[in-house]
Protein backbone atom coordinates (compact mmCIF):
# COMPACT_ATOMS: atom_id res chain seq x y z
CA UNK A 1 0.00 0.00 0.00
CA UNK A 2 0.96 3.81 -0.93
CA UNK A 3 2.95 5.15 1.92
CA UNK A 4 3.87 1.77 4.44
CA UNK A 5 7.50 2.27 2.77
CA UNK A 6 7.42 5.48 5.70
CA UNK A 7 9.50 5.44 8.51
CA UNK A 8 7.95 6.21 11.95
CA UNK A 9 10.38 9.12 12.24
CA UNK A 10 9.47 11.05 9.74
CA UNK A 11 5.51 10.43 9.90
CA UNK A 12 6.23 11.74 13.50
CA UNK A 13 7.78 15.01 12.12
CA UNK A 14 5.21 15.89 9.44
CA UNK A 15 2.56 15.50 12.02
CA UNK A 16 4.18 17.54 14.40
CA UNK A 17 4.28 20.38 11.33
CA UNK A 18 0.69 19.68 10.62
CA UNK A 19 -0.20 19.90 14.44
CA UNK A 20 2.01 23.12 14.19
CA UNK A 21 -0.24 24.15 11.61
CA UNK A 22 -3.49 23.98 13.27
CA UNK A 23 -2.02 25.86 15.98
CA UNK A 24 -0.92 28.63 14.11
CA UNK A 25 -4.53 28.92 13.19
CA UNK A 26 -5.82 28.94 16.26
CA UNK A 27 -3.73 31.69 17.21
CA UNK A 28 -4.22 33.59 14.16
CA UNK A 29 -8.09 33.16 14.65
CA UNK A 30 -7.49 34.31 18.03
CA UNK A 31 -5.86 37.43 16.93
CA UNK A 32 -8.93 37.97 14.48
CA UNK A 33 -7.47 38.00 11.22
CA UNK A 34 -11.00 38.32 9.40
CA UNK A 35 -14.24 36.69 9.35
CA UNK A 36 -13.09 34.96 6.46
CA UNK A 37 -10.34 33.47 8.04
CA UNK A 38 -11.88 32.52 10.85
CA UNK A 39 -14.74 30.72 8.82
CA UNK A 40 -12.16 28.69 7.26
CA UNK A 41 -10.25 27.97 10.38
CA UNK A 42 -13.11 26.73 12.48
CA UNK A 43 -14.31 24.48 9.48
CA UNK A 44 -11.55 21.73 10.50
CA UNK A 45 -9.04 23.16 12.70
CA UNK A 46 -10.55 21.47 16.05
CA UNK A 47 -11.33 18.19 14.13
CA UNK A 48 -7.81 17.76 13.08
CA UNK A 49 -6.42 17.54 16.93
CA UNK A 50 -9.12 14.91 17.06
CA UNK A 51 -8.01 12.96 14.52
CA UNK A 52 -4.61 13.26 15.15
CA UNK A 53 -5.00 12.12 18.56
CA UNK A 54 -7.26 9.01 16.62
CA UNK A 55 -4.62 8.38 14.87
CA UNK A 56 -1.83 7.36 17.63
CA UNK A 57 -4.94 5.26 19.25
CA UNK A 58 -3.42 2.29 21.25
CA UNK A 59 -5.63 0.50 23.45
CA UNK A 60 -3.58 -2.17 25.45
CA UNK A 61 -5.61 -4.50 27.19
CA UNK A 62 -3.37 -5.81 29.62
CA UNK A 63 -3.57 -1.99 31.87
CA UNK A 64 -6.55 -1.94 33.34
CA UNK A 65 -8.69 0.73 31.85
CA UNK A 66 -8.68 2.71 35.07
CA UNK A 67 -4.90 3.05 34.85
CA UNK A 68 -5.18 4.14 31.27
CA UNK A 69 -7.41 6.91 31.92
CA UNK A 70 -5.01 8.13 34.96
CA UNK A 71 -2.70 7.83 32.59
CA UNK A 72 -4.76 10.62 30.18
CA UNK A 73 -5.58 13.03 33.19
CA UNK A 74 -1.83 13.49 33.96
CA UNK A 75 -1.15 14.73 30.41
CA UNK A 76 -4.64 16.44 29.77
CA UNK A 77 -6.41 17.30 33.53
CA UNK A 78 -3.50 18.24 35.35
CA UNK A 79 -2.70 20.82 33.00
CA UNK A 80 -6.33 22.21 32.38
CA UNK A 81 -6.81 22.72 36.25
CA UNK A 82 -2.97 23.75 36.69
CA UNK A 83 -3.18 26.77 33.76
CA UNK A 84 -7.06 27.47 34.88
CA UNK A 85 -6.22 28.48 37.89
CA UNK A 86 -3.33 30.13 37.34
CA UNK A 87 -4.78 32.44 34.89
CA UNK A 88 -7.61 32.96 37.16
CA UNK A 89 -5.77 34.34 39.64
CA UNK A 90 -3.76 36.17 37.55
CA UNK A 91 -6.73 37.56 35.87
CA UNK A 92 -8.42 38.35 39.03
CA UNK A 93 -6.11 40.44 40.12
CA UNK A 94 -6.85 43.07 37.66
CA UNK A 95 -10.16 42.20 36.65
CA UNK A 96 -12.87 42.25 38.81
CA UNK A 97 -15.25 40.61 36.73
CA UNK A 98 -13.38 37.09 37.97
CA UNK A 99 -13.53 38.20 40.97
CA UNK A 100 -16.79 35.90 41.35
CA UNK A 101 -17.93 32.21 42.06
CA UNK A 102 -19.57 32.89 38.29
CA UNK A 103 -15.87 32.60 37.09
CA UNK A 104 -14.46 29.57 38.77
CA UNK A 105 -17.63 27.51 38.33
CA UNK A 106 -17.26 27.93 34.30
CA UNK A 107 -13.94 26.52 34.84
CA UNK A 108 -15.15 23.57 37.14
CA UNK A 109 -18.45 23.12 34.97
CA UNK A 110 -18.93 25.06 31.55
CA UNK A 111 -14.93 25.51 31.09
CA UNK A 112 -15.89 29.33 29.15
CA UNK A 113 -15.97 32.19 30.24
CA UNK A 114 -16.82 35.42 28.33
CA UNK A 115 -15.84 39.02 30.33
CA UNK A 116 -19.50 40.76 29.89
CA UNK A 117 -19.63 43.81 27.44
CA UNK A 118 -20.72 46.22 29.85
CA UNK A 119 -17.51 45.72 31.45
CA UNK A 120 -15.67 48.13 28.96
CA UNK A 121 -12.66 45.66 28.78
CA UNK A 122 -11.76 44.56 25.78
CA UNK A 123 -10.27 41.52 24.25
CA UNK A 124 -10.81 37.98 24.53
CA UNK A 125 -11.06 35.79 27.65
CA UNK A 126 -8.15 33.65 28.74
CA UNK A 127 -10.26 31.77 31.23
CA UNK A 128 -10.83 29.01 30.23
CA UNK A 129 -10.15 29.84 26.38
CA UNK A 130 -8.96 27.38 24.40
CA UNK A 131 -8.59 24.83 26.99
CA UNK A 132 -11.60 23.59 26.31
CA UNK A 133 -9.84 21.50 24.03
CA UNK A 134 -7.97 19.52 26.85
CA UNK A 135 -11.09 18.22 28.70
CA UNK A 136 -13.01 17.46 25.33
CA UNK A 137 -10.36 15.29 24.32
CA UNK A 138 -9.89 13.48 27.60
CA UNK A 139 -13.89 12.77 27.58
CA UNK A 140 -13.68 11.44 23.81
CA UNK A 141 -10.69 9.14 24.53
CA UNK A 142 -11.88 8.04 27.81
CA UNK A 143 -15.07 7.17 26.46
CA UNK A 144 -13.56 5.63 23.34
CA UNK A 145 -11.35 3.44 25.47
CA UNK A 146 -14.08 2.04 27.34
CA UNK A 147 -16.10 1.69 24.18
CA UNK A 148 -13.13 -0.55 22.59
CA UNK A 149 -12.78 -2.52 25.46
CA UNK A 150 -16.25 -3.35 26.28
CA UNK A 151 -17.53 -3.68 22.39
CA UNK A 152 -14.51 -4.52 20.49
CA UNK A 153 -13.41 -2.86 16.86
CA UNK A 154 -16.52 -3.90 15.19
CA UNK A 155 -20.16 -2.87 13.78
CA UNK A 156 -20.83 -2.59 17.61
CA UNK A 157 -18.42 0.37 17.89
CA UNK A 158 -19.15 1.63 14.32
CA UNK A 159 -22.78 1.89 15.56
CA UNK A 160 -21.98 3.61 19.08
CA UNK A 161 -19.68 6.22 17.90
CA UNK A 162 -22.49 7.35 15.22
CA UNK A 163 -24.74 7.75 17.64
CA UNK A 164 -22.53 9.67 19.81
CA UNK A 165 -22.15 12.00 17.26
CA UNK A 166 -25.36 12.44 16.37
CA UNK A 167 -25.99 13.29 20.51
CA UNK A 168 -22.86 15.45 20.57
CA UNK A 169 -24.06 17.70 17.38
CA UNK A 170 -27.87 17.78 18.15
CA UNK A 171 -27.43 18.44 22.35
CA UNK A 172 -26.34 22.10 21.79
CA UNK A 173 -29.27 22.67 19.98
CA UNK A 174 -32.11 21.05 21.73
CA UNK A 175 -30.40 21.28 25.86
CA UNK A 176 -31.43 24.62 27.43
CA UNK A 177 -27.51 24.04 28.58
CA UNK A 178 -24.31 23.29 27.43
CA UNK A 179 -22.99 20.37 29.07
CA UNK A 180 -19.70 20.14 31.22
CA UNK A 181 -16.35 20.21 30.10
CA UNK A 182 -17.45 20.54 26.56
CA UNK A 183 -18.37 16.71 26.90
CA UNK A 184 -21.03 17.81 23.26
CA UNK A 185 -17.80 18.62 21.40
CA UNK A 186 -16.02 15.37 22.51
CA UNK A 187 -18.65 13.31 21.40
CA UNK A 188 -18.58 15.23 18.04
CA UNK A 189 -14.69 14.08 18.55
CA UNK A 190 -14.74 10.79 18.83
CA UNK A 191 -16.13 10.38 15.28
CA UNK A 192 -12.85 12.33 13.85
CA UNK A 193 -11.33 9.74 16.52
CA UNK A 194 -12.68 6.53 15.05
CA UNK A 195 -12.28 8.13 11.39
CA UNK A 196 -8.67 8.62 11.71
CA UNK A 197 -8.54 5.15 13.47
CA UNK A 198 -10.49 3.48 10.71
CA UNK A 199 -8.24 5.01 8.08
CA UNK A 200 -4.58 3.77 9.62
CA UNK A 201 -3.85 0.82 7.65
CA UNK A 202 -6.57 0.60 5.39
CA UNK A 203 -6.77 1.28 1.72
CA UNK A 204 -8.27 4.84 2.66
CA UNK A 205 -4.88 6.22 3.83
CA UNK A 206 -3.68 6.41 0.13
CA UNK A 207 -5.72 9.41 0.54
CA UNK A 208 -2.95 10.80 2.83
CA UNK A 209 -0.40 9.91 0.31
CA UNK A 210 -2.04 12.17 -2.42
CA UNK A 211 0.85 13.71 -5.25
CA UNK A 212 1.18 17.22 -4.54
CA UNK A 213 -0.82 19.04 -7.08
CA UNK A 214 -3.85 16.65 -5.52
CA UNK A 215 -3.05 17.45 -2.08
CA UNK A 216 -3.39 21.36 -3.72
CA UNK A 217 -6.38 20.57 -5.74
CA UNK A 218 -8.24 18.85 -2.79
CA UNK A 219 -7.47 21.83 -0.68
CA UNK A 220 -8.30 24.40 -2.71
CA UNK A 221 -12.10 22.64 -3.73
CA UNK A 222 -12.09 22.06 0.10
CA UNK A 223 -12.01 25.89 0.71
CA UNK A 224 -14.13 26.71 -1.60
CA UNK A 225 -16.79 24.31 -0.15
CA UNK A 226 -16.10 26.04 3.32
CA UNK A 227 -17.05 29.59 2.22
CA UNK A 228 -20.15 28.15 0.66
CA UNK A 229 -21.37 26.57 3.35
CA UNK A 230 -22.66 27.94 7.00
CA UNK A 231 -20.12 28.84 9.48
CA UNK A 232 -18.62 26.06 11.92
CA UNK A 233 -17.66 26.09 15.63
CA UNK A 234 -17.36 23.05 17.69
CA UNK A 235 -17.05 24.98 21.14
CA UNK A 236 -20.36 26.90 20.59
CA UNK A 237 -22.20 23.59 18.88
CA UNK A 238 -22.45 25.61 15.42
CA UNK A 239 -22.36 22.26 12.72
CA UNK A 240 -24.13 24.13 10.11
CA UNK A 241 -25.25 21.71 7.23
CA UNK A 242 -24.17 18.65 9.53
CA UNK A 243 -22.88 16.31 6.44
CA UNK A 244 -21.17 18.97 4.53
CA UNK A 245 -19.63 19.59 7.90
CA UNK A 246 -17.90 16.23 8.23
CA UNK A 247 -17.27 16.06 4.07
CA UNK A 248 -15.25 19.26 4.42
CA UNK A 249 -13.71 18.48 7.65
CA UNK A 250 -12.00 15.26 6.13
CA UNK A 251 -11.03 16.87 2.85
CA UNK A 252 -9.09 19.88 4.36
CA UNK A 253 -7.34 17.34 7.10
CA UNK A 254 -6.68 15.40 4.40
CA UNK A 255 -5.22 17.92 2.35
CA UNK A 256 -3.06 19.76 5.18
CA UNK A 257 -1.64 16.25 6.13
CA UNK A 258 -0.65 15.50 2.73
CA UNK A 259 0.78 19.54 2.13
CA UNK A 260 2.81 18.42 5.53
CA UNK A 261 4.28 15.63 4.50
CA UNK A 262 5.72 17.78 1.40
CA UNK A 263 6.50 20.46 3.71
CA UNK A 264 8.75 18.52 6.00
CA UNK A 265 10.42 16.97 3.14
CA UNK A 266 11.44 20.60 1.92
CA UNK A 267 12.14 22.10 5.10
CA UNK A 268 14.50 19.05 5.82
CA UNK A 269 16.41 19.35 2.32
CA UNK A 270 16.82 23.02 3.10
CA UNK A 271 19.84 23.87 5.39
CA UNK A 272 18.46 27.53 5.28
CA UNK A 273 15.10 26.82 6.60
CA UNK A 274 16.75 24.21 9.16
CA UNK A 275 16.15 26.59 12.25
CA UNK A 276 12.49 27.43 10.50
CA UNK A 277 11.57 23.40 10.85
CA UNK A 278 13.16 22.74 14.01
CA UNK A 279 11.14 25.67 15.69
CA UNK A 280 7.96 24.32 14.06
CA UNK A 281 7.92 20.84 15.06
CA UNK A 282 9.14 22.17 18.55
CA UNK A 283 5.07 24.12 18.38
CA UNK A 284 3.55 20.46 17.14
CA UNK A 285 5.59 18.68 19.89
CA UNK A 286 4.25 20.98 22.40
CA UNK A 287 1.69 22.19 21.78
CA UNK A 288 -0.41 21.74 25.14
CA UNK A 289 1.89 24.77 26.15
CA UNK A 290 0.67 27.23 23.32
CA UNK A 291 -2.88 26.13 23.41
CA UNK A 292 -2.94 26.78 27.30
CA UNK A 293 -1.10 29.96 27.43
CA UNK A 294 -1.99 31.70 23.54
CA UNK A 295 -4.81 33.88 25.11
CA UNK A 296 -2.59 35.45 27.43
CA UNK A 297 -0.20 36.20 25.68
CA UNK A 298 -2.28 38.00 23.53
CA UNK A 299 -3.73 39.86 25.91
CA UNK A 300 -0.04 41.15 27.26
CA UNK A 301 0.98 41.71 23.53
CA UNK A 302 -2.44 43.96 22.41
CA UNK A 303 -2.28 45.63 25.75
CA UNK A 304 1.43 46.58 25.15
CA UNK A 305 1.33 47.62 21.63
CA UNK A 306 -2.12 49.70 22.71
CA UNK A 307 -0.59 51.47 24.83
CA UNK A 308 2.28 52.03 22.38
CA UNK A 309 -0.40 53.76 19.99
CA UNK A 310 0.22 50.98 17.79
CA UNK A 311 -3.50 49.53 16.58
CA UNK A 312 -5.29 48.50 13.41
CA UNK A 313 -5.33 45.84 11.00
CA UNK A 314 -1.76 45.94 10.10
CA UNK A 315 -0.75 45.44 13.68
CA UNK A 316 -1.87 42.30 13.25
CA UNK A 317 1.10 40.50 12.26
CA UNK A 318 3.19 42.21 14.59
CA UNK A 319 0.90 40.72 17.36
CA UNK A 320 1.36 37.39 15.42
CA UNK A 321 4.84 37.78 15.87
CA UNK A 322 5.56 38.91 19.19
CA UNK A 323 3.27 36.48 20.64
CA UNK A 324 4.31 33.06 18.89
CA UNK A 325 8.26 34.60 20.20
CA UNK A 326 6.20 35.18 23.93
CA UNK A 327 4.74 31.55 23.30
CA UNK A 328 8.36 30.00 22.47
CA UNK A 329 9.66 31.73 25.98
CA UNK A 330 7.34 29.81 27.77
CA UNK A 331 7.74 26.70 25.88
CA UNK A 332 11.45 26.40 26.84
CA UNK A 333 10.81 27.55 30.12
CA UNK A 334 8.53 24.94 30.77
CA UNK A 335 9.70 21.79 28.37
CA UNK A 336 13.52 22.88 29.07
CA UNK A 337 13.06 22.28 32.84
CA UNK A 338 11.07 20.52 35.86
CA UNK A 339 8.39 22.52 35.26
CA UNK A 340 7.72 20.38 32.14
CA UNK A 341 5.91 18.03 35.47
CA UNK A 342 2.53 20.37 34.59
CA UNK A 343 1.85 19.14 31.15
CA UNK A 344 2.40 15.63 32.13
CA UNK A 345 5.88 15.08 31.22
């Protein structure tokens, strides 16, 4: 089959570039580059990190599955409620409005919290922000685990994770409340879970090993299909037309994994862009540390330039810049040293 000739190494690297990738557009969506960036974004960026995740799935069955899900709340809990918290009380410092038991009980329960408009302060929230993430993908492999072990990789399992995602997609709509720790949007995960499972080793992972000016093609029809359709968002439940949803979701991951693969071959034939790959798959490798901490950094980096008089669209970039080089301080601070304990390492 297309692709088995690939070492382990360098399937590793490319999909630490792609994971690089789809945090670059979180950030970048973040920031607020445009509507129309941030419709195309939201369209797959979240269902890749489920996937990915899918694909490394190992269930051994000689741990007991309540070791294997301690296992998954040392590298996914403890950081959640160890960056939570810390921002919290960072944030509550200056900001009175998390100064409440509002606040920390959308961190325990909800895990978002919006500062109200009639505050006057501006920006985004970095409580919980994009953490959300961490506890929706604990729930959909903790669930998945148990669903593997008890059912088997069969029609069984087929059948349950379909009608997961049917509950995950529909709950936002019909509940009067959003359920905890984003447990809708994990459900919706699994699916991209199973999918990338289903796909490792079968005849559908040619499609990962698509000739360039495929990989190009399938993006580009991919995008167009985004903009046509309604706009996505798996934290606030928004699926839009639910199977064009899923249709474009697997096309662009498929396309951005294939564009990665080409990408780390480049960057690694290149002794120029050398420093330019090595800092890249450093973001994919960890990147639990620049989804926990992006928000913030924003914050500090708007706040500064603000008060700098520097504002408008084309500060943009600058903001890009100075908080990815923000982000990459705290990556070595943490990953570099003990501290590397809080993300479960």
């Amino acid at each position: 089959m297309v692709g088995q000739s690939v070492d382990r190494q360098e399937r590793l690297e490319y999909i630490d570039l792609f994971r690089a990738f789809g945090i670059l557009c979180m950030i970048m969506g973040h920031i607020h580059f445009g509507s129309v960036f941030d419709k195309w974004i939201h369209a797959f960026h979240m269902p890749m990190f489920f996937f990915i995740s899918g694909w490394f799935f190992k269930n051994d069955r000689r741990v007991p599955y309540s070791s294997l899900v301690l296992r998954k709340a040392k590298k996914l809990l403890r950081p959640y409620l160890i960056f939570e918290f810390a921002l919290w009380f960072v944030c509550m410092i200056f900001l009175k409005e998390y100064r409440s038991a509002q606040a920390i009980g959308h961190i325990l329960w909800e895990n978002t919290y919006k500062i109200p408009v009639e505050s006057g302060v501006s920006g985004i929230s970095p409580v919980p922000g994009a953490m959300w993430f961490l506890t929706a993908i604990f729930l959909a492999e903790a669930i998945y685990l148990l669903l593997d072990q008890v059912l088997g990789c069969n029609w069984k399992l087929h059948t349950a994770v379909i009608l997961l995602v049917i509950i995950g997609m529909l709950s936002p709509a019909v509940l009067p409340f959003r359920l905890p720790w984003a447990a809708d949007a994990a459900m919706v995960g699994i699916g991209f879970f199973h999918l990338a499972r289903m796909v490792r080793g079968s005849r559908a992972e040619d499609l990962l090993h698509l000739k360039l000016w495929q990989a190009l093609a399938l993006g580009l029809l991919i995008s167009v299909s985004i903009m046509l359709c309604p706009k996505i968002n798996m934290r606030t439940g928004s699926y839009g037309w639910y199977l064009p949803f899923w249709v474009n979701a697997a096309g662009a991951i498929a396309a951005g994994w294939n564009l990665s693969r080409y990408l780390e071959t480049a960057l690694r034939k290149s002794r120029l862009l050398s420093s330019v790959s090595c800092w890249l798959k450093g973001v994919g490798k960890n990147s639990i540390v620049y989804l926990c901490l992006n928000q913030i950094c924003i914050l500090l980096v708007v706040k500064v330039l603000s008060d700098l008089g520097i504002r408008g669209a084309a500060s943009k970039i600058l903001i890009l810049l100075l908080t990815m080089l923000l982000l990459f301080c705290f990556e070595k601070l943490i990953c570099s040293t003990k501290l590397r304990v809080i993300i479960g390492k």
